[in-house]
PDB file of N, CA and C in Angstrom:
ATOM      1  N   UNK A   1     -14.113  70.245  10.213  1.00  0.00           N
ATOM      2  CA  UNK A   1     -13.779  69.207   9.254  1.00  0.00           C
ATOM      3  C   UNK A   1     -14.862  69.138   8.178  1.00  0.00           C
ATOM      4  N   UNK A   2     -14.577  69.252   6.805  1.00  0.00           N
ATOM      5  CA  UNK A   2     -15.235  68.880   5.756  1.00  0.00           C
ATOM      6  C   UNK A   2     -15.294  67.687   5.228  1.00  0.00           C
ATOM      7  N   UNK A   3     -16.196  67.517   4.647  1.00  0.00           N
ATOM      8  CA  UNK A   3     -16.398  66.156   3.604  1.00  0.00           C
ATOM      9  C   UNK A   3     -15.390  66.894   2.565  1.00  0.00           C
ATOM     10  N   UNK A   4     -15.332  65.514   1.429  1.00  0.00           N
ATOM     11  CA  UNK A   4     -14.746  66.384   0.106  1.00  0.00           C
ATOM     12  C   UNK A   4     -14.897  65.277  -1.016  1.00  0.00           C
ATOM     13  N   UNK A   5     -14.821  65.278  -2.547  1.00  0.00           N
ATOM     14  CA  UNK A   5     -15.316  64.634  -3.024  1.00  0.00           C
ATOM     15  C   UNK A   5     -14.649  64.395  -4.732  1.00  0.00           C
ATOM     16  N   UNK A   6     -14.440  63.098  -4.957  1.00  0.00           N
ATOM     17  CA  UNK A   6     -13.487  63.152  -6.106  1.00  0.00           C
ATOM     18  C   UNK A   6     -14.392  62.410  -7.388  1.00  0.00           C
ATOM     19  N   UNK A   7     -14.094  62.640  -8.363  1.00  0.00           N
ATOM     20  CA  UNK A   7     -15.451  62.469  -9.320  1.00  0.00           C
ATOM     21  C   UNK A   7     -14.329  61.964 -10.161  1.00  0.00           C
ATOM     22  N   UNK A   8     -14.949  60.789 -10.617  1.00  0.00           N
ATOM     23  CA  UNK A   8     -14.548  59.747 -11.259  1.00  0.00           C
ATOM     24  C   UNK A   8     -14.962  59.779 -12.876  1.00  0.00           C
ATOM     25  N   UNK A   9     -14.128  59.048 -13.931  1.00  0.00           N
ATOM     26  CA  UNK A   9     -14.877  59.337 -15.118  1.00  0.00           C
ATOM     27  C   UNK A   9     -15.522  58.374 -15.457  1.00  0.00           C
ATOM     28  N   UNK A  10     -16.045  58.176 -16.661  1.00  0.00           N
ATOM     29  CA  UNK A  10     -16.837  57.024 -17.230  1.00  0.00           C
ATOM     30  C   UNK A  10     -15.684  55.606 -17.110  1.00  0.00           C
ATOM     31  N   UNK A  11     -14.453  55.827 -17.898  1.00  0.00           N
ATOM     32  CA  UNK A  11     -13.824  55.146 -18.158  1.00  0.00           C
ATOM     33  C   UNK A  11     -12.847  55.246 -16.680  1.00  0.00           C
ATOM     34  N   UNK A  12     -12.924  53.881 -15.886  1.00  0.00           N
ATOM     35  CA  UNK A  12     -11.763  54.036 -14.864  1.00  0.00           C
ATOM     36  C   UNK A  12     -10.421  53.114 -14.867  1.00  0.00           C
ATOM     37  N   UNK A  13      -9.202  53.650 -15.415  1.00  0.00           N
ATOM     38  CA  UNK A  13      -8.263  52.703 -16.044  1.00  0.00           C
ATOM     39  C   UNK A  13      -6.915  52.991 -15.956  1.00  0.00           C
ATOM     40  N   UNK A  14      -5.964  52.741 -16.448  1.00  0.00           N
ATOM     41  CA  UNK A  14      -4.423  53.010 -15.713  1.00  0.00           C
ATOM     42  C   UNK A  14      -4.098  54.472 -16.766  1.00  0.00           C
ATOM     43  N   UNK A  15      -5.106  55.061 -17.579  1.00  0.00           N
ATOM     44  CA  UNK A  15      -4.900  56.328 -18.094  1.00  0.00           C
ATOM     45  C   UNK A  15      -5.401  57.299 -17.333  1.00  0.00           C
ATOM     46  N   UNK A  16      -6.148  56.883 -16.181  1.00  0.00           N
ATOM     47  CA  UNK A  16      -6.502  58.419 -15.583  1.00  0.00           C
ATOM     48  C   UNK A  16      -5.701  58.417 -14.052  1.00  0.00           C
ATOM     49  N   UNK A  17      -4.601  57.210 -14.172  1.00  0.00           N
ATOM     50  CA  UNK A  17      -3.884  57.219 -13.056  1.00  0.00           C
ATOM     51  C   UNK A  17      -2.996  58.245 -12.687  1.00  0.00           C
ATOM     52  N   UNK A  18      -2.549  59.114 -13.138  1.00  0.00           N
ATOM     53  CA  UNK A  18      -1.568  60.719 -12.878  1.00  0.00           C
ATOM     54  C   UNK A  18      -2.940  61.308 -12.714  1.00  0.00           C
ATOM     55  N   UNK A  19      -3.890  61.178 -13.374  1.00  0.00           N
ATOM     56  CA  UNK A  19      -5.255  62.831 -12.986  1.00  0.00           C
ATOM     57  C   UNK A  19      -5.659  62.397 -11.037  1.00  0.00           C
ATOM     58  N   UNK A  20      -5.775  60.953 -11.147  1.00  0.00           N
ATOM     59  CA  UNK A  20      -6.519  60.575  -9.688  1.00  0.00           C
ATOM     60  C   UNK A  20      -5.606  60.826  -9.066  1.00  0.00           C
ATOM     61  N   UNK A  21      -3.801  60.522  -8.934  1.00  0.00           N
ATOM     62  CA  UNK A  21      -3.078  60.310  -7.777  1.00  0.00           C
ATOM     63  C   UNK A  21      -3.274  61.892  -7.394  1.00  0.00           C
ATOM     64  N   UNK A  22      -2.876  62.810  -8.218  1.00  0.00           N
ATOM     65  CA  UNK A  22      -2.873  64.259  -8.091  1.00  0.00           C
ATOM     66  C   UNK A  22      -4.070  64.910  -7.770  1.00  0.00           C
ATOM     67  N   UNK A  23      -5.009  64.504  -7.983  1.00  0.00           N
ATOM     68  CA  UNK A  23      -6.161  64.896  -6.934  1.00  0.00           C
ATOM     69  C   UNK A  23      -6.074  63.955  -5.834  1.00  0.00           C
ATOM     70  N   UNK A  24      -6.362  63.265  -5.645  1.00  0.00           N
ATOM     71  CA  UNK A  24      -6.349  62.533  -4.039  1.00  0.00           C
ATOM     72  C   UNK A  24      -5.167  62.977  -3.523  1.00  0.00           C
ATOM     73  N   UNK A  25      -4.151  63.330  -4.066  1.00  0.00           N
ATOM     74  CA  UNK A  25      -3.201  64.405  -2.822  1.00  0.00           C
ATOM     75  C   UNK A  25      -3.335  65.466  -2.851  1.00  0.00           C
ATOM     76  N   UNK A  26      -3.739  66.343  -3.433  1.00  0.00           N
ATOM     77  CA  UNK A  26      -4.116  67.639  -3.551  1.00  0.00           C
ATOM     78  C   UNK A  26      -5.075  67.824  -2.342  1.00  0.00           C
ATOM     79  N   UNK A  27      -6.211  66.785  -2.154  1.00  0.00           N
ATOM     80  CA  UNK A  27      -7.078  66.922  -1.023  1.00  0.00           C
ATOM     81  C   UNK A  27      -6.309  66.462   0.131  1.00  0.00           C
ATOM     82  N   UNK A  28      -5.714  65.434   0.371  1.00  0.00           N
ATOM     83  CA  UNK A  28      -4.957  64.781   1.142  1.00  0.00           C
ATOM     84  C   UNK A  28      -3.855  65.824   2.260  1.00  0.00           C
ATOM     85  N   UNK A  29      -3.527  66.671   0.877  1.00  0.00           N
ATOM     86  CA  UNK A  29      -2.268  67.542   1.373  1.00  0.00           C
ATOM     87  C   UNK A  29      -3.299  68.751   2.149  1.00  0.00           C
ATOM     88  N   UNK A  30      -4.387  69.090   1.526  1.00  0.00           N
ATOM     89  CA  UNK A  30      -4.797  70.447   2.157  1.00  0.00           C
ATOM     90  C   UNK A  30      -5.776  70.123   3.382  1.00  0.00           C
ATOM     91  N   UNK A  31      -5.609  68.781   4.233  1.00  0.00           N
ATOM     92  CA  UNK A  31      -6.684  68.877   5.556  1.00  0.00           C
ATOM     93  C   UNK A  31      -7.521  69.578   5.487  1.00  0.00           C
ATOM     94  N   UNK A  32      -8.168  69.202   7.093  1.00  0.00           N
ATOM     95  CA  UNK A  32      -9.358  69.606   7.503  1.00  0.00           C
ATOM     96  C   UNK A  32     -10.419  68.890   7.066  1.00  0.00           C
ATOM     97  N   UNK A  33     -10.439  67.564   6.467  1.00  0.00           N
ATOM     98  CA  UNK A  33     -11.158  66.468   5.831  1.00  0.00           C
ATOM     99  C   UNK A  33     -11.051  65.369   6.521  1.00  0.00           C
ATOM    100  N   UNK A  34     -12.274  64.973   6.885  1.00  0.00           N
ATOM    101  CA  UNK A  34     -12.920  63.716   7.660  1.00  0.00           C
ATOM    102  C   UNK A  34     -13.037  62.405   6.844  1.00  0.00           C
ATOM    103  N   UNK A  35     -13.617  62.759   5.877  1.00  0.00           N
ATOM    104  CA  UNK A  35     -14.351  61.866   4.764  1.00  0.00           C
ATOM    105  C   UNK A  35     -13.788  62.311   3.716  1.00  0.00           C
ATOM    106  N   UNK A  36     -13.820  61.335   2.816  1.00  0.00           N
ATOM    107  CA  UNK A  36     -13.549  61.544   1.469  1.00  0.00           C
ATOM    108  C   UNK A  36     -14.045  60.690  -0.038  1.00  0.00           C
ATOM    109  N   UNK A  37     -15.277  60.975  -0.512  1.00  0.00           N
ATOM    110  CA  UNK A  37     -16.361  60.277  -1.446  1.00  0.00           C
ATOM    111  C   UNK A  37     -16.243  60.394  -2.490  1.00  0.00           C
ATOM    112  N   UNK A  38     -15.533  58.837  -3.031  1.00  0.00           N
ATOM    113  CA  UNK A  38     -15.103  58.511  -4.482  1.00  0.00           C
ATOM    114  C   UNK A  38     -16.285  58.766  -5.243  1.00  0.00           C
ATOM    115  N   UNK A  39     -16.660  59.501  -6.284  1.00  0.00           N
ATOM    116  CA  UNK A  39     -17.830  59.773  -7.062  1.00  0.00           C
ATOM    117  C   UNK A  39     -18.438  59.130  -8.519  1.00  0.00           C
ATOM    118  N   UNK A  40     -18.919  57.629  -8.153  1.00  0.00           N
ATOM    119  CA  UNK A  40     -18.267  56.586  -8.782  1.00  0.00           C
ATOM    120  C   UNK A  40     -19.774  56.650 -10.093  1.00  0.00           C
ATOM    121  N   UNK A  41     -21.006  57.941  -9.742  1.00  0.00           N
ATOM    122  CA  UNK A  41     -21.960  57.982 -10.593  1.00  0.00           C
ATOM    123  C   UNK A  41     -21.554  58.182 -12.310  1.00  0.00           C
ATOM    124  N   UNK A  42     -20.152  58.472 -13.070  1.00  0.00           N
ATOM    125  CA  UNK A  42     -20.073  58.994 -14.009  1.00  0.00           C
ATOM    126  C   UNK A  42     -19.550  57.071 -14.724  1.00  0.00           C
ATOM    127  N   UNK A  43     -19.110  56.417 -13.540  1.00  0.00           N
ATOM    128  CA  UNK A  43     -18.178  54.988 -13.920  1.00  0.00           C
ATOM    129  C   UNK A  43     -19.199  53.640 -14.919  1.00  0.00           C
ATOM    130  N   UNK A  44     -18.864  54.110 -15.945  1.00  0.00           N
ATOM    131  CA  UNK A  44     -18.920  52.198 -16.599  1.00  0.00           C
ATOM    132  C   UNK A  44     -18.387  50.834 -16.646  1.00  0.00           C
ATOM    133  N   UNK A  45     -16.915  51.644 -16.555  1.00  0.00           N
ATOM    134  CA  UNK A  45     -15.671  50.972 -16.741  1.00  0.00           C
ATOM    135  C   UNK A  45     -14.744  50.845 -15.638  1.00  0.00           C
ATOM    136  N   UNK A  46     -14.246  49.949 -14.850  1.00  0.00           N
ATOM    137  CA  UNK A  46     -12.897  50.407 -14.039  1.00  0.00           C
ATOM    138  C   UNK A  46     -12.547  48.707 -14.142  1.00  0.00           C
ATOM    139  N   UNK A  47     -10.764  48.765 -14.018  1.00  0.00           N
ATOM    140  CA  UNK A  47     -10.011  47.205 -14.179  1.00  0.00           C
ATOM    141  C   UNK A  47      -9.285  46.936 -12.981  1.00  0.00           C
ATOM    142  N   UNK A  48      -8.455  46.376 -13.040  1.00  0.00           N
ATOM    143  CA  UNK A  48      -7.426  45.755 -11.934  1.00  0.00           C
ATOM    144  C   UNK A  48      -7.006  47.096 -11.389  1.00  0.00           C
ATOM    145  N   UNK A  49      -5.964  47.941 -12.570  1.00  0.00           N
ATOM    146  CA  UNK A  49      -5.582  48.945 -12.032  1.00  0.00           C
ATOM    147  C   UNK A  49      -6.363  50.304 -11.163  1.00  0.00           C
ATOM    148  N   UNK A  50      -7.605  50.377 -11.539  1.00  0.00           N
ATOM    149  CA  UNK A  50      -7.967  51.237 -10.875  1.00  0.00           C
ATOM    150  C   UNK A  50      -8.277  50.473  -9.648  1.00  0.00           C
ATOM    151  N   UNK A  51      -8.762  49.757  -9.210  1.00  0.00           N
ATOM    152  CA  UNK A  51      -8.667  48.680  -8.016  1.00  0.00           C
ATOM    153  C   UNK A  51      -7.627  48.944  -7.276  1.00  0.00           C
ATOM    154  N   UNK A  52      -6.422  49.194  -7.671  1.00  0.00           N
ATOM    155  CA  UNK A  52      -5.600  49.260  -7.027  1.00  0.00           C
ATOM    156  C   UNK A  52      -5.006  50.506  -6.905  1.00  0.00           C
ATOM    157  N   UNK A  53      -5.109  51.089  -7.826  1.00  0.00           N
ATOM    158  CA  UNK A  53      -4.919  52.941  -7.155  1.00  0.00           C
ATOM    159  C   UNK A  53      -6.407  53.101  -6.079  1.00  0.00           C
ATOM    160  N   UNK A  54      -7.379  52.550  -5.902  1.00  0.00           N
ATOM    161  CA  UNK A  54      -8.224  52.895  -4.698  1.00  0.00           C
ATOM    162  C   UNK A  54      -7.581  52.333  -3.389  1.00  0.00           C
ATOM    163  N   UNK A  55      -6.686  51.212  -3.999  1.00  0.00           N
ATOM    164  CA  UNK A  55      -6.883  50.712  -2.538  1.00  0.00           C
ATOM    165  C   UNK A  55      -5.158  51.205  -1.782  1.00  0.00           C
ATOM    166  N   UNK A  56      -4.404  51.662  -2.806  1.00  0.00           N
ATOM    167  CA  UNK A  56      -3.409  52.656  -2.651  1.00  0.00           C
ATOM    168  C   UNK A  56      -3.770  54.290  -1.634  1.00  0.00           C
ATOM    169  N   UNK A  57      -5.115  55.155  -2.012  1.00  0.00           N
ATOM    170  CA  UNK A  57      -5.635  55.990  -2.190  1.00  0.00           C
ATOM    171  C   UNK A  57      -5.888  55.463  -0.890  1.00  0.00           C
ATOM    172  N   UNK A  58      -6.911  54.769   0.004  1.00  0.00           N
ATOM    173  CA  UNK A  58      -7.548  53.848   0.970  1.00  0.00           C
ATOM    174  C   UNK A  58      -6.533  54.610   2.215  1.00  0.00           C
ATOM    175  N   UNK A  59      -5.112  53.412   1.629  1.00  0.00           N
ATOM    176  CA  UNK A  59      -4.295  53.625   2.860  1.00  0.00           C
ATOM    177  C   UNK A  59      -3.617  54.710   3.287  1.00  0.00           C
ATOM    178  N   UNK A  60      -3.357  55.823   1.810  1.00  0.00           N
ATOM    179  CA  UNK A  60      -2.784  57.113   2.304  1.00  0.00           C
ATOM    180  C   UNK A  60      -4.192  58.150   3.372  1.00  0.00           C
ATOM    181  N   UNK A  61      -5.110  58.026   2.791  1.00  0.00           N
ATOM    182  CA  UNK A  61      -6.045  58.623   4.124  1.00  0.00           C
ATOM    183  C   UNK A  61      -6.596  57.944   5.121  1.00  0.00           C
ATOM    184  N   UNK A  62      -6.318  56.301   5.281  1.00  0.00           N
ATOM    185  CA  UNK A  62      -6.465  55.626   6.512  1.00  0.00           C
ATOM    186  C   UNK A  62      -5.646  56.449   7.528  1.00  0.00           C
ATOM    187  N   UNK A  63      -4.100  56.561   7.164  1.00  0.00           N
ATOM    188  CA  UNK A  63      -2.836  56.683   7.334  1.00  0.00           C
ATOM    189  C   UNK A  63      -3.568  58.467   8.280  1.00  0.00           C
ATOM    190  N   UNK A  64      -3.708  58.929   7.411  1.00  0.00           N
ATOM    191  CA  UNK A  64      -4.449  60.531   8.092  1.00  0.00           C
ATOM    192  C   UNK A  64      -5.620  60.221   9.133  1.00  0.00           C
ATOM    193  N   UNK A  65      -6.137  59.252   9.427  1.00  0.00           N
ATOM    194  CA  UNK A  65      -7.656  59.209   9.721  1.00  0.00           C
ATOM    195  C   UNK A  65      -8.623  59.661   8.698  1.00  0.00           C
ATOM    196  N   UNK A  66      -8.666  59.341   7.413  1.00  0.00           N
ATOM    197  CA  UNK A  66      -9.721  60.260   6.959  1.00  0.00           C
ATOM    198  C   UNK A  66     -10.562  58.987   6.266  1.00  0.00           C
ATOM    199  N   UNK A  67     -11.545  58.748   5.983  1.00  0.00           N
ATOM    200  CA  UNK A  67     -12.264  57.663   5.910  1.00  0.00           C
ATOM    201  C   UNK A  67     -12.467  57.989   4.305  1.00  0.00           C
ATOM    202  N   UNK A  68     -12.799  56.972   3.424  1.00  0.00           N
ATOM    203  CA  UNK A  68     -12.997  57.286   2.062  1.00  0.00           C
ATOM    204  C   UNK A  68     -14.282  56.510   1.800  1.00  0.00           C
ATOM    205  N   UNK A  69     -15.288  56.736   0.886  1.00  0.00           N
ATOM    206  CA  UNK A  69     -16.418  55.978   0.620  1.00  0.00           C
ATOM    207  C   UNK A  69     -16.688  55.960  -0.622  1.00  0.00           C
ATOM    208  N   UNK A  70     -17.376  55.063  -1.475  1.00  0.00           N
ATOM    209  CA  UNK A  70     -18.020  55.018  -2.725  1.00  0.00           C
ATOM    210  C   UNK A  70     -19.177  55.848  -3.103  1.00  0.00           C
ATOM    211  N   UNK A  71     -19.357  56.769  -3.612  1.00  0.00           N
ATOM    212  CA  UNK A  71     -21.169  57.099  -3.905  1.00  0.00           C
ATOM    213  C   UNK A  71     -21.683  57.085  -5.504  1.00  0.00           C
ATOM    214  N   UNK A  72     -22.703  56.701  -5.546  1.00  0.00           N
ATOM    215  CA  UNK A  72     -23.292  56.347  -6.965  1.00  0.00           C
ATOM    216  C   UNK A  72     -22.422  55.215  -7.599  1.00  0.00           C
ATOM    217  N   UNK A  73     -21.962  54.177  -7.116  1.00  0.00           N
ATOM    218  CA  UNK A  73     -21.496  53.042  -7.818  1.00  0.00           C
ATOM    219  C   UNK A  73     -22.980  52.276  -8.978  1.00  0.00           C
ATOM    220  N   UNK A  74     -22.819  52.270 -10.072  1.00  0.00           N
ATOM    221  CA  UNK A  74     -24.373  51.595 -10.500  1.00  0.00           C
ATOM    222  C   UNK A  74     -23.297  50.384 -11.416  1.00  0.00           C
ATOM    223  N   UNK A  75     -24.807  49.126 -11.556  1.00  0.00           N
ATOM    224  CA  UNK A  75     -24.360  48.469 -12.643  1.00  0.00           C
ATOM    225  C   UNK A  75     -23.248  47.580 -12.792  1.00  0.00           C
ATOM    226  N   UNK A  76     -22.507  47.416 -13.781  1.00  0.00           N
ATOM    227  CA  UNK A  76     -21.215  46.689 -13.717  1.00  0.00           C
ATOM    228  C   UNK A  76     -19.853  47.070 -12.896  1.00  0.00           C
ATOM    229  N   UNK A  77     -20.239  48.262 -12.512  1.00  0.00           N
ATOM    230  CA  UNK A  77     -19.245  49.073 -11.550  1.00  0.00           C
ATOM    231  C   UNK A  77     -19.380  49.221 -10.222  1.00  0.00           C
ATOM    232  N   UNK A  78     -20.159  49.128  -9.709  1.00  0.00           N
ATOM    233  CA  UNK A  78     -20.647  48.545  -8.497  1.00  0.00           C
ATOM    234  C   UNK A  78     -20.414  46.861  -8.104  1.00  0.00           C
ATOM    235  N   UNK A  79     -20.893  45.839  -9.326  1.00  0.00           N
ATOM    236  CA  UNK A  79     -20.320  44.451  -9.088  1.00  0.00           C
ATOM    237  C   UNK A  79     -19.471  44.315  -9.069  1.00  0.00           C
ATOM    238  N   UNK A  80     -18.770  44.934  -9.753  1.00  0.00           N
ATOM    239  CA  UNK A  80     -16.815  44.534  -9.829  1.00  0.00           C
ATOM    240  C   UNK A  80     -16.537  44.786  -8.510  1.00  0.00           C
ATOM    241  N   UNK A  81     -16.805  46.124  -8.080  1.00  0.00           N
ATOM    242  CA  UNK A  81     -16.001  46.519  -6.502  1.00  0.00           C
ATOM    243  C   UNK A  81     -17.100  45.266  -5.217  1.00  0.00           C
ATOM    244  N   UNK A  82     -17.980  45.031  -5.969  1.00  0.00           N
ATOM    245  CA  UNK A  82     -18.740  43.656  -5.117  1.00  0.00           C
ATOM    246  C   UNK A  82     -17.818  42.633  -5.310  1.00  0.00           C
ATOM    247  N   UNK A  83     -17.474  42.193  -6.220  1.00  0.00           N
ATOM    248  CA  UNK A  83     -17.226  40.607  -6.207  1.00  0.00           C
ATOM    249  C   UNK A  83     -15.278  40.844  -6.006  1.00  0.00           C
ATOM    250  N   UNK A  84     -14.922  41.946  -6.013  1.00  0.00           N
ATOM    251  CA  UNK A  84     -13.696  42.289  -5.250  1.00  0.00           C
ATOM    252  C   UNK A  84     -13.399  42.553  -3.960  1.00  0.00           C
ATOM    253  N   UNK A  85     -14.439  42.509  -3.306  1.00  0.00           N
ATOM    254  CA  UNK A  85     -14.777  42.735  -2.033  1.00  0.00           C
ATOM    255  C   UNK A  85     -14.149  44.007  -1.183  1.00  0.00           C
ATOM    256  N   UNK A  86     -14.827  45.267  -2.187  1.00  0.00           N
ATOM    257  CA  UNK A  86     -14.395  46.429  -1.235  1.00  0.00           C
ATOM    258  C   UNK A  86     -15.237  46.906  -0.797  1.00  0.00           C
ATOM    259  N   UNK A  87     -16.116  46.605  -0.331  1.00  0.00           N
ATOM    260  CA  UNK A  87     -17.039  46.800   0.389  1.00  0.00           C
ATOM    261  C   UNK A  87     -16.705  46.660   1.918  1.00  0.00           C
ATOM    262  N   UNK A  88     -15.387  46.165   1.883  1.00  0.00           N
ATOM    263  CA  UNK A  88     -14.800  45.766   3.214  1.00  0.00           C
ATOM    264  C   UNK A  88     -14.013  46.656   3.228  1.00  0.00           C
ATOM    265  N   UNK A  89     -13.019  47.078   2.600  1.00  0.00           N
ATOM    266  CA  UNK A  89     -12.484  48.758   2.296  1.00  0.00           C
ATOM    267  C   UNK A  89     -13.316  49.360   2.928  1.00  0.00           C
ATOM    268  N   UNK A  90     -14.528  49.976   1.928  1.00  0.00           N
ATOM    269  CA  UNK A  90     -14.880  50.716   1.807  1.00  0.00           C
ATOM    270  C   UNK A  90     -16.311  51.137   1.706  1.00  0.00           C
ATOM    271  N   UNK A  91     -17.248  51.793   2.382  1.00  0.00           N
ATOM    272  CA  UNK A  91     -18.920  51.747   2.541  1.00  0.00           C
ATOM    273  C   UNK A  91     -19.103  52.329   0.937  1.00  0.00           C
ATOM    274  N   UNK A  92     -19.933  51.578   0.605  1.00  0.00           N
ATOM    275  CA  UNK A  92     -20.543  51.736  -0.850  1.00  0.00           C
ATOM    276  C   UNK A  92     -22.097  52.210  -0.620  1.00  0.00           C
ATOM    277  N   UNK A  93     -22.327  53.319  -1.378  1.00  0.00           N
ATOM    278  CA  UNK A  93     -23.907  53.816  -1.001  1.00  0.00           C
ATOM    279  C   UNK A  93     -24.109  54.102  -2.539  1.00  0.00           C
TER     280      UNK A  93
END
Protein backbone atom coordinates (compact mmCIF):
# COMPACT_ATOMS: atom_id res chain seq x y z
CA UNK A 1 0.00 0.00 0.00
CA UNK A 2 1.13 3.50 -0.97
CA UNK A 3 0.57 6.91 0.26
CA UNK A 4 -0.51 9.24 -2.64
CA UNK A 5 -0.94 12.83 -2.90
CA UNK A 6 -3.17 15.56 -4.52
CA UNK A 7 -1.85 19.14 -4.84
CA UNK A 8 -4.09 21.76 -4.54
CA UNK A 9 -3.92 25.27 -6.21
CA UNK A 10 -3.59 28.69 -4.84
CA UNK A 11 -7.09 29.45 -5.61
CA UNK A 12 -9.54 26.61 -4.09
CA UNK A 13 -13.11 27.19 -5.61
CA UNK A 14 -16.07 25.65 -7.56
CA UNK A 15 -13.67 26.23 -10.84
CA UNK A 16 -11.25 23.63 -10.06
CA UNK A 17 -14.17 21.31 -9.19
CA UNK A 18 -14.03 18.86 -12.59
CA UNK A 19 -9.80 19.05 -12.21
CA UNK A 20 -10.20 17.71 -8.26
CA UNK A 21 -13.23 15.23 -8.76
CA UNK A 22 -11.09 13.59 -11.68
CA UNK A 23 -8.09 13.30 -9.82
CA UNK A 24 -9.42 12.03 -6.56
CA UNK A 25 -10.94 9.22 -8.72
CA UNK A 26 -8.29 8.59 -10.83
CA UNK A 27 -6.39 7.68 -7.47
CA UNK A 28 -9.44 6.25 -5.92
CA UNK A 29 -10.04 3.98 -8.99
CA UNK A 30 -6.32 2.72 -9.23
CA UNK A 31 -5.83 1.16 -5.37
CA UNK A 32 -3.30 -0.02 -3.45
CA UNK A 33 -3.59 3.36 -1.36
CA UNK A 34 -3.82 3.63 2.37
CA UNK A 35 -3.62 7.33 2.73
CA UNK A 36 -4.34 10.00 0.74
CA UNK A 37 -2.68 13.85 1.40
CA UNK A 38 -4.61 16.84 0.28
CA UNK A 39 -1.56 19.20 -0.61
CA UNK A 40 -2.99 22.25 0.80
CA UNK A 41 0.89 24.20 0.73
CA UNK A 42 0.07 26.03 -2.77
CA UNK A 43 -3.80 27.26 -0.99
CA UNK A 44 -4.71 31.01 -0.22
CA UNK A 45 -8.06 30.75 -1.11
CA UNK A 46 -10.75 27.94 -0.65
CA UNK A 47 -14.95 28.70 -0.03
CA UNK A 48 -17.98 26.74 0.87
CA UNK A 49 -17.63 24.80 -2.24
CA UNK A 50 -14.40 23.47 -1.94
CA UNK A 51 -15.42 22.47 1.69
CA UNK A 52 -17.62 20.48 0.30
CA UNK A 53 -16.03 18.67 -2.57
CA UNK A 54 -13.46 17.61 0.47
CA UNK A 55 -15.90 16.43 2.44
CA UNK A 56 -17.59 14.60 -0.67
CA UNK A 57 -13.86 13.32 -1.53
CA UNK A 58 -13.67 12.24 2.60
CA UNK A 59 -16.52 9.81 2.15
CA UNK A 60 -15.70 8.21 -1.24
CA UNK A 61 -12.24 6.94 0.38
CA UNK A 62 -13.73 6.46 3.91
CA UNK A 63 -16.10 4.22 1.83
CA UNK A 64 -12.58 2.27 0.48
CA UNK A 65 -10.80 2.46 3.87
CA UNK A 66 -8.41 4.89 2.69
CA UNK A 67 -7.80 7.72 5.13
CA UNK A 68 -7.28 11.32 3.63
CA UNK A 69 -5.20 14.14 5.44
CA UNK A 70 -4.33 17.85 5.05
CA UNK A 71 -0.52 18.79 4.59
CA UNK A 72 0.89 22.32 4.48
CA UNK A 73 -2.46 24.04 5.32
CA UNK A 74 -0.85 27.80 6.26
CA UNK A 75 -2.60 31.04 7.17
CA UNK A 76 -6.15 31.84 6.19
CA UNK A 77 -6.45 28.34 4.80
CA UNK A 78 -5.73 26.45 7.53
CA UNK A 79 -8.35 28.75 9.78
CA UNK A 80 -11.13 28.31 7.56
CA UNK A 81 -10.76 24.36 7.65
CA UNK A 82 -10.25 25.34 11.70
CA UNK A 83 -13.21 27.23 12.38
CA UNK A 84 -15.14 24.61 10.01
CA UNK A 85 -14.12 22.03 12.01
CA UNK A 86 -12.32 19.54 9.79
CA UNK A 87 -10.01 18.78 11.76
CA UNK A 88 -12.54 16.25 12.88
CA UNK A 89 -12.65 14.94 9.21
CA UNK A 90 -9.55 15.14 8.83
CA UNK A 91 -5.69 15.23 10.58
CA UNK A 92 -4.25 18.55 9.54
CA UNK A 93 -0.30 18.69 9.75
Amino acid sequence: MSDRSISIPERFDFSYHKDFTEQYQRVLAEGGTSKIALDFSKVSYLDSSALGMMVLFQKKAKNQNISVCIRGAKESAKEILLIANFDRLFDIS
